[in-house]
C-alpha atoms as a PDB file:
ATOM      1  CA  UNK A   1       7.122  -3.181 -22.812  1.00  0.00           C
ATOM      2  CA  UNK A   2       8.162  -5.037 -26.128  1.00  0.00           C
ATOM      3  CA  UNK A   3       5.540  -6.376 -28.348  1.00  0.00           C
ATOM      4  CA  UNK A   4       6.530  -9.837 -27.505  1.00  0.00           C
ATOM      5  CA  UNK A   5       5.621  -9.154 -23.454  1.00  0.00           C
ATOM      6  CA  UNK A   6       2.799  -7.673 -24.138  1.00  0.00           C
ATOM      7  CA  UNK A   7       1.380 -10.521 -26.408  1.00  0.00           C
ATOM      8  CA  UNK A   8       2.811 -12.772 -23.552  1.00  0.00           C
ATOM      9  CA  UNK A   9       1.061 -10.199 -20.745  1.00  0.00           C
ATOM     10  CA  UNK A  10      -2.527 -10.366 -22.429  1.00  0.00           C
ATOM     11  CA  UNK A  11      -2.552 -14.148 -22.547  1.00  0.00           C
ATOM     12  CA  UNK A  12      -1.417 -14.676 -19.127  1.00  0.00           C
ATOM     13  CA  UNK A  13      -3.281 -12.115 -17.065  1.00  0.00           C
ATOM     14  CA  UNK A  14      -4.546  -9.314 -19.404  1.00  0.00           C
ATOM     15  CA  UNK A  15      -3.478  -6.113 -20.183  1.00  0.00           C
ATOM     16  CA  UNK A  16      -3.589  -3.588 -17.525  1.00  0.00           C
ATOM     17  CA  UNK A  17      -2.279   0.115 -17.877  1.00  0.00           C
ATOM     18  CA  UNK A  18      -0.173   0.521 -15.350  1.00  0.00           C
ATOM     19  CA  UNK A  19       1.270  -2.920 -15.152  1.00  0.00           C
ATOM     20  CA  UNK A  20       4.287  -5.026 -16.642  1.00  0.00           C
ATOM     21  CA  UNK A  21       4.889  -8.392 -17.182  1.00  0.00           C
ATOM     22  CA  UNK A  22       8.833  -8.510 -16.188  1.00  0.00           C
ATOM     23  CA  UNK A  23      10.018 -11.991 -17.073  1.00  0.00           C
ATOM     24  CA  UNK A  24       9.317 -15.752 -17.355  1.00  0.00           C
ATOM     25  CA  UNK A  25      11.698 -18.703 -15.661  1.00  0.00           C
ATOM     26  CA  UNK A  26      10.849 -22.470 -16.178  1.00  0.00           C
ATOM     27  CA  UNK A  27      12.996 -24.773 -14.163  1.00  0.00           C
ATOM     28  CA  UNK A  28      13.216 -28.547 -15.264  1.00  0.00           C
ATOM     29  CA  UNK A  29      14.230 -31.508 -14.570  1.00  0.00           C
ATOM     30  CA  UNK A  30      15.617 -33.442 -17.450  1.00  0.00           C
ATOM     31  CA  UNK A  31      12.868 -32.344 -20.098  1.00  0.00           C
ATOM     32  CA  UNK A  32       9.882 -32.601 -17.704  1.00  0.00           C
ATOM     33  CA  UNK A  33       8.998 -28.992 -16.621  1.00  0.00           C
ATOM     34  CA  UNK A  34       8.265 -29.045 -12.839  1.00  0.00           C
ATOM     35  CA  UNK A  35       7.665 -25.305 -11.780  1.00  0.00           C
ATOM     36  CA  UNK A  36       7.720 -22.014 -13.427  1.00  0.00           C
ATOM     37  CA  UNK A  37       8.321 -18.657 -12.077  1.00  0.00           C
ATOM     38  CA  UNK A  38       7.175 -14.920 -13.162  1.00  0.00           C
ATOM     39  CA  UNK A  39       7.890 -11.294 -12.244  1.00  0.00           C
ATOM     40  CA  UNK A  40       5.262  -8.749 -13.008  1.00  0.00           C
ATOM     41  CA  UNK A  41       5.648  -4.731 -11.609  1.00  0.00           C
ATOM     42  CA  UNK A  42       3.104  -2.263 -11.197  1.00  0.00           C
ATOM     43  CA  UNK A  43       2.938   1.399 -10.556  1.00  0.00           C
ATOM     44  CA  UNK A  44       1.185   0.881  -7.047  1.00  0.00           C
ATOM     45  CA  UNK A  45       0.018  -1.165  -4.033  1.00  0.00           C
ATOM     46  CA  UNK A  46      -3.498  -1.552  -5.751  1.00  0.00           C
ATOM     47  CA  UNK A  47      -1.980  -2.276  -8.582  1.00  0.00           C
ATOM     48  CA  UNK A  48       0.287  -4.853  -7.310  1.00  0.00           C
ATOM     49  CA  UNK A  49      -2.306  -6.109  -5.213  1.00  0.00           C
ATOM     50  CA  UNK A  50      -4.886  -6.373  -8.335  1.00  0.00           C
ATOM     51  CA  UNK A  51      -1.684  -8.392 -10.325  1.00  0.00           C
ATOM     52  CA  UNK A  52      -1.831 -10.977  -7.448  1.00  0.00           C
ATOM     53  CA  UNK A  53      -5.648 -11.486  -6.831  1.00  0.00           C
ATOM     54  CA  UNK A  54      -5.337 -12.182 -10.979  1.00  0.00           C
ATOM     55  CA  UNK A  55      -2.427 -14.446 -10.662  1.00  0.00           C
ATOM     56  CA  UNK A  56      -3.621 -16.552  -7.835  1.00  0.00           C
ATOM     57  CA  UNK A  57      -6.416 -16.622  -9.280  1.00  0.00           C
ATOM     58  CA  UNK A  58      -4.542 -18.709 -12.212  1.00  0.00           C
ATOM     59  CA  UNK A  59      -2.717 -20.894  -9.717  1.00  0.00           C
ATOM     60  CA  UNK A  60       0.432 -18.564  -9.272  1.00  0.00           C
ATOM     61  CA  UNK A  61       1.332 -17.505  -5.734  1.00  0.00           C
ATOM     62  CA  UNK A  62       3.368 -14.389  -4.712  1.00  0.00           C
ATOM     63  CA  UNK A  63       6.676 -15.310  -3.662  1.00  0.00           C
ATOM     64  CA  UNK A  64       8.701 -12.009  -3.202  1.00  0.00           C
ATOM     65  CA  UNK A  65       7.604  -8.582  -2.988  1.00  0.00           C
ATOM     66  CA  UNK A  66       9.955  -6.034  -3.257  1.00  0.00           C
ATOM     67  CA  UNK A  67       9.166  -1.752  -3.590  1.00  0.00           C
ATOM     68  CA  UNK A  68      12.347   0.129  -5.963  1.00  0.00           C
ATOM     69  CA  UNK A  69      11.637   4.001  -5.002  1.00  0.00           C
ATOM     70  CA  UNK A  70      13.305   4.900  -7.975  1.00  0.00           C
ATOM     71  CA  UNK A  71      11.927   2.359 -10.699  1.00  0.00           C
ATOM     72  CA  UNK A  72       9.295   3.716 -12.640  1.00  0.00           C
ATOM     73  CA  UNK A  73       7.033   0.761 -11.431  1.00  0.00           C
ATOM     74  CA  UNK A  74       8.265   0.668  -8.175  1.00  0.00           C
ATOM     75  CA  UNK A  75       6.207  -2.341  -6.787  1.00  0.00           C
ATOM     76  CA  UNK A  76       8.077  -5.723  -8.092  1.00  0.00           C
ATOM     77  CA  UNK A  77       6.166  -9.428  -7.181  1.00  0.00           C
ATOM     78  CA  UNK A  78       7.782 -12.744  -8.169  1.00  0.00           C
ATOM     79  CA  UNK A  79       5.309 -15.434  -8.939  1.00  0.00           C
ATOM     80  CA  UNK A  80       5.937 -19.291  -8.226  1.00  0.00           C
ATOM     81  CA  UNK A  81       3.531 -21.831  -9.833  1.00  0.00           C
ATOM     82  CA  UNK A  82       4.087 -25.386  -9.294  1.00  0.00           C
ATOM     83  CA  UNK A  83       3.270 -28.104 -11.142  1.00  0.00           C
ATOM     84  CA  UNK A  84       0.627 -30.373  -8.875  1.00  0.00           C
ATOM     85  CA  UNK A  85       2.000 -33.808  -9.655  1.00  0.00           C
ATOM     86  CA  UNK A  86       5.833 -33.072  -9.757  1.00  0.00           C
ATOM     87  CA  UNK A  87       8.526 -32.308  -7.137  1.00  0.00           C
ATOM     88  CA  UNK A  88       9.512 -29.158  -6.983  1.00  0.00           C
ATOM     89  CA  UNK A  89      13.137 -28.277  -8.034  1.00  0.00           C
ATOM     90  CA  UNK A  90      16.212 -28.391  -5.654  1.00  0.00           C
ATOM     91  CA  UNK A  91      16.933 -24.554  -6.141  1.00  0.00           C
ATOM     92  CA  UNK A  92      13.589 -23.546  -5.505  1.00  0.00           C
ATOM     93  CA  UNK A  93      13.439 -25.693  -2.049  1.00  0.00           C
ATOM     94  CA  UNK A  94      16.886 -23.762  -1.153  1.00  0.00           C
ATOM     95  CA  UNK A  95      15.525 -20.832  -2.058  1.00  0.00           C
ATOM     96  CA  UNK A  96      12.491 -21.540   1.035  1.00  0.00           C
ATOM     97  CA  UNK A  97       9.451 -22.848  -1.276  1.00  0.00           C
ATOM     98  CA  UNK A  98       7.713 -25.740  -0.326  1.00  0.00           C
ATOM     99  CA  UNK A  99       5.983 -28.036  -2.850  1.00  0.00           C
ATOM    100  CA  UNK A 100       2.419 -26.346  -2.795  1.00  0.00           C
ATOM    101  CA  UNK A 101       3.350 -23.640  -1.074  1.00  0.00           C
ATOM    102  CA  UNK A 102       0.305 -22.064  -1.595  1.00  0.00           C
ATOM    103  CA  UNK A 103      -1.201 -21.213   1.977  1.00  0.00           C
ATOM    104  CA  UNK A 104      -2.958 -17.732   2.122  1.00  0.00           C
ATOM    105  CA  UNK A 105      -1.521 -16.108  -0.605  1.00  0.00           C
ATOM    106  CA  UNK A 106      -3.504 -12.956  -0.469  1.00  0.00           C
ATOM    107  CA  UNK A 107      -2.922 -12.807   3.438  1.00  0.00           C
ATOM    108  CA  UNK A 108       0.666 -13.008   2.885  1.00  0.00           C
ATOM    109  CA  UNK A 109       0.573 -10.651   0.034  1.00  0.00           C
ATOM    110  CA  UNK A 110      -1.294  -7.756   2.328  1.00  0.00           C
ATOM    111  CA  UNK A 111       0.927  -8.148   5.214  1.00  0.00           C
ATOM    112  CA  UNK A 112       4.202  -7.725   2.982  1.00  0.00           C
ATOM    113  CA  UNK A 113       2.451  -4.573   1.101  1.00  0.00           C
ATOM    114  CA  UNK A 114       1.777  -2.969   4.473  1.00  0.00           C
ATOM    115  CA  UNK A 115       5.108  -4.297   5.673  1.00  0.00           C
ATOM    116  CA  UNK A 116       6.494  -1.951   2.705  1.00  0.00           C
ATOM    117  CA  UNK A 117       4.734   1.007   2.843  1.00  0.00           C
ATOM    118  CA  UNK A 118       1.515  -0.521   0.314  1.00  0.00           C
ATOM    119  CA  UNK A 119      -0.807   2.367   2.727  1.00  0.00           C
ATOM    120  CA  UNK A 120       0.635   5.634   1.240  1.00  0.00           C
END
C-alpha cells in the first residue's frame, strides 16, 4: 500500500492490518458529483466483513463481493455511495444499482460471504 492510500485509508475508514484500500471512482454528471464508488480487500471473511460494518456505517453499501484464491488479500468488496439528493448515473443503473440502493446491506453482505466460502 503506497503512502498516498494509506493516508487516503486512515481518513476514510482507519487503518486496519490486514486490510487495503484498493481504489476510488467518482462518476459525474457535468461537474456535479452524483455517486462515488470504492474497492477495499482484506485477508479474510472477518476481515471483509469488519470493512463493511465500517463502511456502511459511513453511508457506503457493498456492491460486489468477489474471493481471488490466489491474491494475497483474497476477499475483494466494491463499495457504492450515493449522493441523497442526486440521480444516480446512467452506468451505474446499467450496471443493476438503484438510487438508494441501500436495503440490508449487512444481510446481503453475509449471504454473499457464505455464498463464497466466508465459513472456512
Amino acid at each position: 500500500m503506497s503512502a498516498l492510500d494509506r493516508d487516503v485509508a486512515e481518513k476514510v475508514l482507519g487503518w486496519v492490518k490486514g486490510m487495503n484500500f484498493f481504489g476510488h471512482e467518482a462518476w459525474f454528471r457535468g461537474d456535479e458529483l452524483v455517486a462515488d464508488a470504492e474497492t477495499w480487500t482484506a485477508d479474510s471473511a472477518e476481515g471483509m466483513l469488519a470493512v463493511i460494518e465500517a463502511m456502511a456505517d459511513k453511508g457506503w453499501y457493498p456492491s460486489q463481493l468477489s474471493r481471488h484464491h490466489r491474491e494475497p488479500r483474497p476477499w475483494r468488496c466494491w463499495f457504492r455511495r450515493y449522493h441523497p439528493d442526486k440521480e444516480s448515473p446512467p452506468y451505474m443503473e446499467h450496471q443493476g444499482f438503484g438510487k438508494h440502493d441501500t436495503s440490508a446491506p449487512m444481510a446481503v453482505a453475509l449471504a454473499a460471504l457464505s455464498a463464497i466460502g466466508g465459513g472456512e
